[in-house]
N, C-alpha and C. Protein backbone atom coordinates (compact mmCIF):
# COMPACT_ATOMS: atom_id res chain seq x y z
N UNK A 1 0.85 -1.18 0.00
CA UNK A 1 0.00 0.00 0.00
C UNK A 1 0.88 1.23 0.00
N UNK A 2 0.59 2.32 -0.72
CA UNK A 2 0.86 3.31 -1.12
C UNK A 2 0.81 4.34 0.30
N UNK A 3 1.39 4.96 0.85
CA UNK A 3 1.49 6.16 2.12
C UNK A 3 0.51 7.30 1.06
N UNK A 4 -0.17 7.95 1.93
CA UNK A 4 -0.56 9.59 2.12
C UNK A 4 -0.48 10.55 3.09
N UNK A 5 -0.22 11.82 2.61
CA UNK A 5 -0.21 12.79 3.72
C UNK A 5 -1.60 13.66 3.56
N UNK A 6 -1.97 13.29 5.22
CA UNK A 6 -3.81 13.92 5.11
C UNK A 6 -3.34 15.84 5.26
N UNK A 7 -4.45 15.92 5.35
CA UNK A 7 -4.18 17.59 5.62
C UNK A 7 -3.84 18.09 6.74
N UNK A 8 -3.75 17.25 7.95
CA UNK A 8 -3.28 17.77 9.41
C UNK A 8 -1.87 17.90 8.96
N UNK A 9 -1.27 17.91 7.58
CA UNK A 9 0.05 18.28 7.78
C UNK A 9 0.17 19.69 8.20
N UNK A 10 1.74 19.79 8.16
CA UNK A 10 1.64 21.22 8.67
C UNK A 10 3.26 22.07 8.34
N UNK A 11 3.54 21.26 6.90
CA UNK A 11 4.31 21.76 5.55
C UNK A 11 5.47 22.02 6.28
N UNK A 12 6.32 21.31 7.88
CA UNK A 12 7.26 21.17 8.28
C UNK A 12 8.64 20.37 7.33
N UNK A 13 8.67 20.54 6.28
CA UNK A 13 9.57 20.42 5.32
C UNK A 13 10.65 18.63 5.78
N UNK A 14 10.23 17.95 6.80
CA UNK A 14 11.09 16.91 7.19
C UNK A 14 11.17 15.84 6.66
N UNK A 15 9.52 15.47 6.13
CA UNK A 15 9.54 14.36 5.08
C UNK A 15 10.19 14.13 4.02
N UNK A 16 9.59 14.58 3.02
CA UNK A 16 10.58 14.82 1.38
C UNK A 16 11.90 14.70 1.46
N UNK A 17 12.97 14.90 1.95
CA UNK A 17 14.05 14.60 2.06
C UNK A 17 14.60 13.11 2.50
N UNK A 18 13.65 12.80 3.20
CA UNK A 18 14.04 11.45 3.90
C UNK A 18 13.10 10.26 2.76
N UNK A 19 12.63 10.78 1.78
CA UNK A 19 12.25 9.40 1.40
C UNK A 19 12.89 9.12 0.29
N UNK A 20 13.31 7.70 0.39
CA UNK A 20 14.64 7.12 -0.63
C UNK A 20 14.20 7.14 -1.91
N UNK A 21 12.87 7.07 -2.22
CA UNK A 21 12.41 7.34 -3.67
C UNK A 21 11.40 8.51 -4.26
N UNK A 22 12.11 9.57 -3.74
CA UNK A 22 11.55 10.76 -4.33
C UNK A 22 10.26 10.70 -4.75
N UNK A 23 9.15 10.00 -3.44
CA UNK A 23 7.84 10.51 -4.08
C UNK A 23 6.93 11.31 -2.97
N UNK A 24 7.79 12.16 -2.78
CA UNK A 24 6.85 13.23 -1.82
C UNK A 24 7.56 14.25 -2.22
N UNK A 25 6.19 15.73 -2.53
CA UNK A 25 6.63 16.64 -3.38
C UNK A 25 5.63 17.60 -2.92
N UNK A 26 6.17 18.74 -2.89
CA UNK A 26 5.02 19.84 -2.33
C UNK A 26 4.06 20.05 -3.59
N UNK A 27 2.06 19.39 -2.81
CA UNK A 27 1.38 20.12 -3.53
C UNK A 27 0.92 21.41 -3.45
N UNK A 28 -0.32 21.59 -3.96
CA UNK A 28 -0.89 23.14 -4.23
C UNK A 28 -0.79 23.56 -2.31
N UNK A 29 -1.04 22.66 -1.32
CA UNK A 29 -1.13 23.23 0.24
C UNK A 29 -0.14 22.47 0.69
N UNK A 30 -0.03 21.17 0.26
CA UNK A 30 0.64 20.51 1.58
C UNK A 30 1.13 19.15 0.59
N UNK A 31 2.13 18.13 1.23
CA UNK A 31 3.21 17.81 1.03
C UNK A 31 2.33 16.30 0.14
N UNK A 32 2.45 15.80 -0.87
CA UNK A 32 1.90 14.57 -1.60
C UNK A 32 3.26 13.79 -1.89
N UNK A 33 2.14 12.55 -1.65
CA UNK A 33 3.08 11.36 -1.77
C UNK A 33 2.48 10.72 -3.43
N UNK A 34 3.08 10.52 -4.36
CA UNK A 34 2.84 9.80 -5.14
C UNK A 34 3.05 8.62 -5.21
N UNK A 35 1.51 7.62 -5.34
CA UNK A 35 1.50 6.20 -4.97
C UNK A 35 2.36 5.50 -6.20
N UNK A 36 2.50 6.46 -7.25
CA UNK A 36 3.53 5.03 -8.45
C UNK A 36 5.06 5.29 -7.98
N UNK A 37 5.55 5.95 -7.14
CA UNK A 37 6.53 5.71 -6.74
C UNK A 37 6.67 5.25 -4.76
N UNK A 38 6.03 5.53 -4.25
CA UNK A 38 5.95 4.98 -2.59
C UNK A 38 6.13 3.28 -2.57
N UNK A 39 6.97 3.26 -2.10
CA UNK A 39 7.24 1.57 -1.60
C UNK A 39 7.20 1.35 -0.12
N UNK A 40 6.40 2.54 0.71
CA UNK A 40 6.77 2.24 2.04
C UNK A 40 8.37 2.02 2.46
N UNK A 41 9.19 2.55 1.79
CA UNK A 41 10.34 2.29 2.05
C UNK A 41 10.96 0.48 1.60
N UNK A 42 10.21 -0.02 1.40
CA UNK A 42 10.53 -1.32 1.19
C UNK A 42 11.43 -1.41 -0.03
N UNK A 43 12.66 -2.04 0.53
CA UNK A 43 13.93 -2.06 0.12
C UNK A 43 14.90 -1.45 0.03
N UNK A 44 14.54 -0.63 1.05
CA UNK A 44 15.64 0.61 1.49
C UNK A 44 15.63 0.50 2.76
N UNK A 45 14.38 0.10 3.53
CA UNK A 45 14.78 -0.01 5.41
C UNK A 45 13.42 -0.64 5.77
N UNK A 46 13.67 -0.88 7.09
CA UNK A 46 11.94 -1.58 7.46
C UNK A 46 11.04 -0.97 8.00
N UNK A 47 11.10 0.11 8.11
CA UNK A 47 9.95 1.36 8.48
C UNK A 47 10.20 2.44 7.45
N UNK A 48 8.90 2.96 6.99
CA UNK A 48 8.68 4.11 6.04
C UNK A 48 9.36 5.21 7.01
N UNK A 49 10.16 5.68 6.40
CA UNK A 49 10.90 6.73 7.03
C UNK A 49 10.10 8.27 7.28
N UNK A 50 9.18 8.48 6.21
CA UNK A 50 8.42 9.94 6.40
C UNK A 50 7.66 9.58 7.49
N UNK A 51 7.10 8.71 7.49
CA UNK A 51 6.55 8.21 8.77
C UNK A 51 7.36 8.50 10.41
N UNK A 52 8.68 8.09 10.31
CA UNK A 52 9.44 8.59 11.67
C UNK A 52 9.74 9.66 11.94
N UNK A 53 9.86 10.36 11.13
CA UNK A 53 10.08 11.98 11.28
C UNK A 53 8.73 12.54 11.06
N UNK A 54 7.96 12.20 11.02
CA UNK A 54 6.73 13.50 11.04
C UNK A 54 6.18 13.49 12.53
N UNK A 55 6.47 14.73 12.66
CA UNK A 55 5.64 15.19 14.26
C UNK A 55 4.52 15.49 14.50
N UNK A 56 3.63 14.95 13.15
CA UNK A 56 1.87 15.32 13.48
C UNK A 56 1.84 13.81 12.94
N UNK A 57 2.13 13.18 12.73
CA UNK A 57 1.28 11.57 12.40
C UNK A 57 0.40 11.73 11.25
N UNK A 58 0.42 12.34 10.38
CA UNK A 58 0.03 12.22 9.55
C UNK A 58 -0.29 11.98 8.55
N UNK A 59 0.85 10.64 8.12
CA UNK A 59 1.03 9.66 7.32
C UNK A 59 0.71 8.51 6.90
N UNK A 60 -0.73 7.94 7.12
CA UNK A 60 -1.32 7.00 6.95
C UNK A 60 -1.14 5.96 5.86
N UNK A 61 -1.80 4.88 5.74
CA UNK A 61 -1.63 3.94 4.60
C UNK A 61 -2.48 4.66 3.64
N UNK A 62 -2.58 4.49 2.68
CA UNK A 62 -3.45 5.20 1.38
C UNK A 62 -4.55 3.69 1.04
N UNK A 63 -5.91 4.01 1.29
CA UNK A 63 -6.69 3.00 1.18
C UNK A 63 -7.02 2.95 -0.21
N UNK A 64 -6.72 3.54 -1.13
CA UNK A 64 -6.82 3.62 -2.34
C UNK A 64 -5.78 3.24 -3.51
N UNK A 65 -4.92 2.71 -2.83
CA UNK A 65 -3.26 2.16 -3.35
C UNK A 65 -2.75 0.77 -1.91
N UNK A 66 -3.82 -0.33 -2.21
CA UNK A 66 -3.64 -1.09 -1.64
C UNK A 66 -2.57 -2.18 -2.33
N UNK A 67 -1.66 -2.50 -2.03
CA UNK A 67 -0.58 -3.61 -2.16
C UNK A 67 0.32 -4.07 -1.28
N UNK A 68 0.58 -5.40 -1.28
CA UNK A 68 1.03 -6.05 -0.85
C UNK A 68 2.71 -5.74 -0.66
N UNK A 69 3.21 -6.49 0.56
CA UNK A 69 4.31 -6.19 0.29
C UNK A 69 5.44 -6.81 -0.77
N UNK A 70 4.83 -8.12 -1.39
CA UNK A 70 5.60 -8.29 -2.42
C UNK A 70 5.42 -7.03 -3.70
N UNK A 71 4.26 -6.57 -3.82
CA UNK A 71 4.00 -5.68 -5.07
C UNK A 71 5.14 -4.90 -4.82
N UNK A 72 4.99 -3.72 -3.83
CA UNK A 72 5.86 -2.78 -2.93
C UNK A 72 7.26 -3.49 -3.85
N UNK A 73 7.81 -4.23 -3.02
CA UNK A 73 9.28 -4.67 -3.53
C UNK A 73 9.33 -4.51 -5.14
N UNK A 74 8.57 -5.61 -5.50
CA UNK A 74 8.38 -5.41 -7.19
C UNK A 74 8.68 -3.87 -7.75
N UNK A 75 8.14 -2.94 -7.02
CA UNK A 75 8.00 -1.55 -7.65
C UNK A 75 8.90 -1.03 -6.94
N UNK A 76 9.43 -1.53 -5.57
CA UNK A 76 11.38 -0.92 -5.71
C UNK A 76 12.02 -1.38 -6.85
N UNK A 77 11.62 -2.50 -6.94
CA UNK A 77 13.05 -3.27 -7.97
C UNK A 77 12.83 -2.18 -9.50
N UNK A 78 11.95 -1.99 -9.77
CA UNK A 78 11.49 -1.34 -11.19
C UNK A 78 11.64 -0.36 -10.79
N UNK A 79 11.58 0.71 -9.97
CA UNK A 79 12.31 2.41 -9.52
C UNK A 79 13.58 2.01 -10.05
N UNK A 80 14.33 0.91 -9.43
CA UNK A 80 15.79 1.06 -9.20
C UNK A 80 16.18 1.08 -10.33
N UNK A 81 15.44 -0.35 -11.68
CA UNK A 81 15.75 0.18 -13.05
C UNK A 81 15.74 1.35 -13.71
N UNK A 82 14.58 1.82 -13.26
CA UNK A 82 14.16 3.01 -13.98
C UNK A 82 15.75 3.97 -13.80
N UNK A 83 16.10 3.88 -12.18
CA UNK A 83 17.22 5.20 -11.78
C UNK A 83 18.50 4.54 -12.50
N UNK A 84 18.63 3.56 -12.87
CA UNK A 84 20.18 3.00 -13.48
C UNK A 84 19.96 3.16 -15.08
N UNK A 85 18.26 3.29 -15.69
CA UNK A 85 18.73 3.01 -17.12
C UNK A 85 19.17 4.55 -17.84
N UNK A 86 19.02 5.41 -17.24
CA UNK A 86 19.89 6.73 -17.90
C UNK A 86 21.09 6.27 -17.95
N UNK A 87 21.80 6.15 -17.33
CA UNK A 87 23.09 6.14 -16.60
C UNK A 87 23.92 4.94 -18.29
N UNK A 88 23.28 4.09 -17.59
CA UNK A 88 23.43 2.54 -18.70
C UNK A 88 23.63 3.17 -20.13
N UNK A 89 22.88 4.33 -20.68
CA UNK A 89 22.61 4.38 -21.66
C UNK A 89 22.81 5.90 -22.18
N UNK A 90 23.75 6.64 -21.46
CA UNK A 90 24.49 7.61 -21.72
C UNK A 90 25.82 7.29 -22.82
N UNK A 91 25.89 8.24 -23.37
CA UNK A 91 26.98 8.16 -24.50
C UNK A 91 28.36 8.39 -23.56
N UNK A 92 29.27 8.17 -24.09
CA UNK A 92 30.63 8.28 -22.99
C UNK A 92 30.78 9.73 -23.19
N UNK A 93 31.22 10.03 -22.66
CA UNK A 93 31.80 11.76 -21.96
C UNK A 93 32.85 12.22 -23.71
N UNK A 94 32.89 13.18 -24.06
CA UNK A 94 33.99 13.79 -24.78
C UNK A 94 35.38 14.18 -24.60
N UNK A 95 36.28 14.15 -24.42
CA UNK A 95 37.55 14.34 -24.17
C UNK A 95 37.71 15.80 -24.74
């Protein structure tokens, strides 16, 4: 399952930085998690990290982005492609 941030946030800037796959991003008020990238942290540590640092609790499961924790993994493993195939497929540097 996919994390959300309800509106008791309170745009303390601590989350977004701490999550290993860049899917929390300031919306139009307050801080969104995008469910095609949230893995709950899974495969980076065993607790969702925006979750430990937020001082209002306001990070719930997203009942609308229900998956399992094998899915979760599945969709680390496919982030991680996604972040290596630039790289893979860059032309070599110019001298």
């Amino acid at each position: 399952m996919a994390l959300w941030i309800t509106d008791e946030c309170i745009n303390c800037d601590v989350c977004e930085p701490e999550c290993p796959n860049q899917a929390i991003s300031m919306g139009d008020e307050i801080y969104e998690i995008d469910p095609r990238r949230c893995t709950e942290c899974v495969g980076h540590f065993d607790e969702p990290q925006c979750v430990q640092v937020c001082p209002v609790s306001c990070i719930p499961v997203n009942p609308s982005h229900v998956e399992t924790r094998a899915q979760l993994l599945a969709k680390y493993h496919r982030l991680q492609a996604q972040g290596a195939a630039p790289e893979a497929c860059s032309p070599p540097a110019s001298s």
